[in-house]
Protein backbone atom coordinates (compact mmCIF):
# COMPACT_ATOMS: atom_id res chain seq x y z
CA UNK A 1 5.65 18.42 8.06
CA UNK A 2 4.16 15.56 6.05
CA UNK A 3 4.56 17.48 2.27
CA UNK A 4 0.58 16.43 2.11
CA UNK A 5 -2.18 19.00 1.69
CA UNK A 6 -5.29 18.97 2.50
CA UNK A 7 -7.00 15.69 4.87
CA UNK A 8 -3.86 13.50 4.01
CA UNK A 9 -1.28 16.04 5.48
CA UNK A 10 -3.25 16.91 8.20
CA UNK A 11 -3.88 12.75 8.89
CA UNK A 12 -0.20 12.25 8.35
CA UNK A 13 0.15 15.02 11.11
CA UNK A 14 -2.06 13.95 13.66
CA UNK A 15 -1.13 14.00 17.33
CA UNK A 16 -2.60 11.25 18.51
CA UNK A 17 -5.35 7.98 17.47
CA UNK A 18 -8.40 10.73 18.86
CA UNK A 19 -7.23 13.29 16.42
CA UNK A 20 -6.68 10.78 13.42
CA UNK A 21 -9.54 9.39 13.78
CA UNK A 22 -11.96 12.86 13.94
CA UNK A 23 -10.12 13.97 10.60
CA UNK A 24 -11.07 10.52 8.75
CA UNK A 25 -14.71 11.14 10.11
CA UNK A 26 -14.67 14.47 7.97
CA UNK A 27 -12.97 13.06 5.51
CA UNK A 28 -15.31 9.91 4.75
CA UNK A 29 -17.69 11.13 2.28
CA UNK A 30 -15.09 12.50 -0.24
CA UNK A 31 -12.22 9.83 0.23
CA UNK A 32 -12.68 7.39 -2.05
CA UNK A 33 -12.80 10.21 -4.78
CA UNK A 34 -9.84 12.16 -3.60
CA UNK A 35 -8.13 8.57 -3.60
CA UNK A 36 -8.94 8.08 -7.12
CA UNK A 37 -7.50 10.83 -7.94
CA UNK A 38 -4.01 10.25 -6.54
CA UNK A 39 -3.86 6.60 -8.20
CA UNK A 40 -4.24 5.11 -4.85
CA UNK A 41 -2.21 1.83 -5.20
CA UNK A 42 -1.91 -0.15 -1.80
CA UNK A 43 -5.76 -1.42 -2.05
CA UNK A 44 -4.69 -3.58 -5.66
CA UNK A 45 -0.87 -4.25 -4.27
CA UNK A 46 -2.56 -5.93 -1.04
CA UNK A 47 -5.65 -7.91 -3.18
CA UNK A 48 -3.00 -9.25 -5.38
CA UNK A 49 -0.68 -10.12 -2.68
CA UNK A 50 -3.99 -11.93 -0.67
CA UNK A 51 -4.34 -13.56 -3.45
CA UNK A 52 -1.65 -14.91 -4.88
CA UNK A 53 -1.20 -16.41 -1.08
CA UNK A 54 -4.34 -17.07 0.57
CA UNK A 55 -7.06 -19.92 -0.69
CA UNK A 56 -10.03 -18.86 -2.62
CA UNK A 57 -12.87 -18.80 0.04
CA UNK A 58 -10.62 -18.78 3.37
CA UNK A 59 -12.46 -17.08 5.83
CA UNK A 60 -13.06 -14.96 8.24
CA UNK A 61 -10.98 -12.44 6.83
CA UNK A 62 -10.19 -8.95 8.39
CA UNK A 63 -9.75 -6.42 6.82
CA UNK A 64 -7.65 -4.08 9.40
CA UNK A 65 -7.44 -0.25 8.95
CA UNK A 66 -10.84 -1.06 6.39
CA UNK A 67 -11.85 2.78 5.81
CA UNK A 68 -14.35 3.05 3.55
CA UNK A 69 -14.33 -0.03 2.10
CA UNK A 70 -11.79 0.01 -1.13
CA UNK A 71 -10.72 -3.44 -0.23
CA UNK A 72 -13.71 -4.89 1.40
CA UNK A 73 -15.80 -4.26 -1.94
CA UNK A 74 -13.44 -6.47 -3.97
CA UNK A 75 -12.54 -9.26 -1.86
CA UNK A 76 -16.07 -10.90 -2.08
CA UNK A 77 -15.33 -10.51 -6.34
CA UNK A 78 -12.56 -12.41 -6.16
CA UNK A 79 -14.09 -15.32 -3.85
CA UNK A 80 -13.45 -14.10 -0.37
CA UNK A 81 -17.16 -13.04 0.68
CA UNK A 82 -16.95 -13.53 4.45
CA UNK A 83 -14.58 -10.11 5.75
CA UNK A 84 -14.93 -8.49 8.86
CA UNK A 85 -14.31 -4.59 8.80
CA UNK A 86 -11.81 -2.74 11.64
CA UNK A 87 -11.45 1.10 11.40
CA UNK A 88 -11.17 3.65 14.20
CA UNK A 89 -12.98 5.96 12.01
CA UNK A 90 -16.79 5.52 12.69
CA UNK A 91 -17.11 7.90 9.78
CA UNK A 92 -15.15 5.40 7.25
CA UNK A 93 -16.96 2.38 8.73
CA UNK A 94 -20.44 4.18 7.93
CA UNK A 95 -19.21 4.68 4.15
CA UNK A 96 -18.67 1.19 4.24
CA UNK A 97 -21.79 0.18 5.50
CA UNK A 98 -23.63 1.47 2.45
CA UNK A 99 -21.42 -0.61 0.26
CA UNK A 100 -22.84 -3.81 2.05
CA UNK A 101 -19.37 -5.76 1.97
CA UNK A 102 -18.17 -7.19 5.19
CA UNK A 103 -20.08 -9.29 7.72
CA UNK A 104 -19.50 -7.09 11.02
CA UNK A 105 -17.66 -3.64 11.74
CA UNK A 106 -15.72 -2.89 13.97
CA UNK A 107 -14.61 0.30 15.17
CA UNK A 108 -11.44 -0.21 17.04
CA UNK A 109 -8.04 1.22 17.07
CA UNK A 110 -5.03 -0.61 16.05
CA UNK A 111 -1.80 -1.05 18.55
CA UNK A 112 -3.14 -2.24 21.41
CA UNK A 113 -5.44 -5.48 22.66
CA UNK A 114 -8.04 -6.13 20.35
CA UNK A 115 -11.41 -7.89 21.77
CA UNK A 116 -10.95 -11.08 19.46
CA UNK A 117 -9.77 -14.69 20.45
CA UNK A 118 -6.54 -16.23 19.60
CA UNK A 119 -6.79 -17.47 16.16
CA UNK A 120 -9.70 -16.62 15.13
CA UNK A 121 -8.98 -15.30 11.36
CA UNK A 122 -7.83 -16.87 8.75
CA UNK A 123 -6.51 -13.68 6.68
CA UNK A 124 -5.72 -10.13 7.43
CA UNK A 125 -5.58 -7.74 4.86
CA UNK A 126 -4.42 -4.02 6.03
CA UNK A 127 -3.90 -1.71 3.36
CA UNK A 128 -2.34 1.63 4.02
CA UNK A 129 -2.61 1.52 7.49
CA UNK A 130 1.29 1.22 8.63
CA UNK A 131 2.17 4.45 7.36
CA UNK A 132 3.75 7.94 9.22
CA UNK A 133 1.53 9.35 11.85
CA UNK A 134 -0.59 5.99 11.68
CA UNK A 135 0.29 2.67 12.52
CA UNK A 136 3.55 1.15 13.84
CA UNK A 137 5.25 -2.21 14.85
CA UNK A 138 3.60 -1.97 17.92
CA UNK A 139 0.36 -3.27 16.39
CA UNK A 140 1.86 -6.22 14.60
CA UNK A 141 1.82 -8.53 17.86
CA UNK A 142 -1.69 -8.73 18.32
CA UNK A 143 -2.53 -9.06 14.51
CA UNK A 144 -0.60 -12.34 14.68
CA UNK A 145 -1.85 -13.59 17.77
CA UNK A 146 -5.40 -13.17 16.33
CA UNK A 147 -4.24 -14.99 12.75
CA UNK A 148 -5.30 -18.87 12.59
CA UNK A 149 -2.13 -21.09 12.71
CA UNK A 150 -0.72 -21.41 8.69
CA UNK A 151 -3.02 -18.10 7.98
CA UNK A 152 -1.62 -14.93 5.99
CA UNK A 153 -1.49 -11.42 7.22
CA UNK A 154 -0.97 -9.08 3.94
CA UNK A 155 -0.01 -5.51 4.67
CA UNK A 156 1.22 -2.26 2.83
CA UNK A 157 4.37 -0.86 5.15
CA UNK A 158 5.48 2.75 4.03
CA UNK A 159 9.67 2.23 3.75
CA UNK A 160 10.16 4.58 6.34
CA UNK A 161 8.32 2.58 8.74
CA UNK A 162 9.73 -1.07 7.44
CA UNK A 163 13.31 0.65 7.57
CA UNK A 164 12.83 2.06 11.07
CA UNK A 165 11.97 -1.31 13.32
CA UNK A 166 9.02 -2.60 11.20
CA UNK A 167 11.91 -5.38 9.58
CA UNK A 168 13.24 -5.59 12.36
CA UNK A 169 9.89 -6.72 14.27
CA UNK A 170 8.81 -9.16 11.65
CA UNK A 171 12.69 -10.43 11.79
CA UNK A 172 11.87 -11.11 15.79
CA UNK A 173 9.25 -13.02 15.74
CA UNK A 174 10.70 -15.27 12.72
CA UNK A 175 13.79 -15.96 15.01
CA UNK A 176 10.47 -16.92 17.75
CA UNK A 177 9.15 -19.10 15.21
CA UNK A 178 6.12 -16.52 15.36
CA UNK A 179 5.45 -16.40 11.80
CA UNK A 180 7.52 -16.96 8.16
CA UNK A 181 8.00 -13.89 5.45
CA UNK A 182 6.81 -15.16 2.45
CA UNK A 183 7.11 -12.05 0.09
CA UNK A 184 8.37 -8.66 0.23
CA UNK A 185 7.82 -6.59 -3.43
CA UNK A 186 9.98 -4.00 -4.30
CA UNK A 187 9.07 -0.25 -3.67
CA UNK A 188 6.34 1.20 -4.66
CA UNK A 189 5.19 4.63 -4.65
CA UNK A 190 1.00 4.32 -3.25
CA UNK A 191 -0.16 7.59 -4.56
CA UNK A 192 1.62 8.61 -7.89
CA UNK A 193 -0.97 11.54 -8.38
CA UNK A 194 1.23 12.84 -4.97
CA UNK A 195 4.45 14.41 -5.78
CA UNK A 196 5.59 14.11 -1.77
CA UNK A 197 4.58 10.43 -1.80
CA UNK A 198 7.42 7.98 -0.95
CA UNK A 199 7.53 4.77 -1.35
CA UNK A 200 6.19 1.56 0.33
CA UNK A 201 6.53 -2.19 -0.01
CA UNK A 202 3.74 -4.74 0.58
CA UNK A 203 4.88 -7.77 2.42
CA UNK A 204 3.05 -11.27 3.06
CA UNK A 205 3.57 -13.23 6.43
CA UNK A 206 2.00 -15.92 7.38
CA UNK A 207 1.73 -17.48 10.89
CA UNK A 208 3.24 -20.90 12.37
C-alpha cells in the first residue's frame, strides 16, 4: 500500500506503465489543482536546480515525465523557451497543449529505447517521475545517451528509489566516465500537504 488516497495512491499502485498511464488520463483535468493543494515541491526544486546549472537559453530541452505542464510553463520565464514535452499520459500531454509551452510532445514511456538520436538535447529536466510504482534506474541509460556531451540532466529521485540502486547506477556510470554528479540537495519532503509523503532529493548530472 502506497499511504496515498485518491489518483496518487492508486498511481503509486499501479501494476504496470498501461495502468499508470490510464489513471493519469483521468486524472489530467484536476491535477494541477490537487497538486496545489499538497504544496507540490519537485517542479521549483528541479527549475532551481536547471538553473543554477544549465546556461540561460540552452536548448532543446526535455522535459521527461512533463504531465501537464508545471515545469514546461516556467522554463520559457526563466529563458529556456525551446522544451520538448515526454509523458506516457496522452491525457497530461493534452493539458499541456492548451498551455502552449513546449515545441513538440511526445507521448512515450520512460525505461526503455526512446526514438531520439544520440545527443540530441542539451538539458533534461524530469520532475517527479523517479518515484515508487513509476520510474526506476532502468530509464537513466537512455536519458544520458540522448544528453549532448557537457549537457545537464536534473531530476527529482524519491530516497527510496536513490537508496535502492538509483546511487548506485549514477555511481556506475561515473566509474565509466558516463557522466559527473554535480549536486545532490538534502531531503526533501515533495508534497507537505501529504502526511504519507517521504522524502526525495533532487540531484544534477551532467554528461562527459
Amino acid at each position: 500500500m502506497s499511504g496515498h488516497d485518491g489518483y496518487l495512491g492508486a498511481v503509486y499502485s499501479a501494476k504496470g506503465a498501461d495502468e499508470i498511464a490510464a489513471l493519469y488520463d483521468r486524472w489530467a483535468e484536476t491535477y494541477d489543482s490537487e497538486m496545489a493543494r499538497v504544496g507540490y515541491r519537485h517542479p521549483s526544486i528541479c527549475l532551481a536546480l536547471l538553473a543554477r546549472h544549465l546556461p540561460k537559453g540552452a536548448a532543446p530541452i526535455l522535459d521527461a515525465g512533463a504531465g501537464t505542464g508545471l515545469v514546461g510553463e516556467w522554463l520559457g520565464i526563466i529563458g529556456y523557451p525551446n522544451v520538448e514535452a515526454l509523458d506516457i499520459s496522452e491525457g497530461m500531454l493534452a493539458v499541456a497543449r492548451r498551455k502552449n509551452c513546449y515545441r513538440a510532445y511526445h507521448a512515450l514511456e520512460l525505461g526503455g529505447p526512446l526514438p531520439f538520436p544520440a545527443g540530441r538535447f542539451r538539458g533534461i529536466i524530469s520532475s517527479g517521475v523517479f518515484s515508487t510504482g513509476h520510474v526506476g534506474a532502468e530509464a537513466l541509460d537512455e536519458l544520458v545517451r540522448i544528453c549532448a556531451s557537457g549537457g545537464i540532466i536534473t531530476l527529482t529521485v524519491k530516497g527510496t528509489l536513490w537508496d535502492g540502486g538509483f546511487a548506485a547506477a549514477v555511481d556506475n556510470m561515473i566509474a565509466k566516465a558516463r557522466l559527473s554528479l554535480l549536486e545532490v540537495t538534502e531531503p526533501y519532503v515533495s508534497m507537505p500537504g501529504e502526511a504519507a509523503t517521504t522524502p526525495s532529493r533532487g540531484i544534477v548530472l551532467q554528461v562527459t
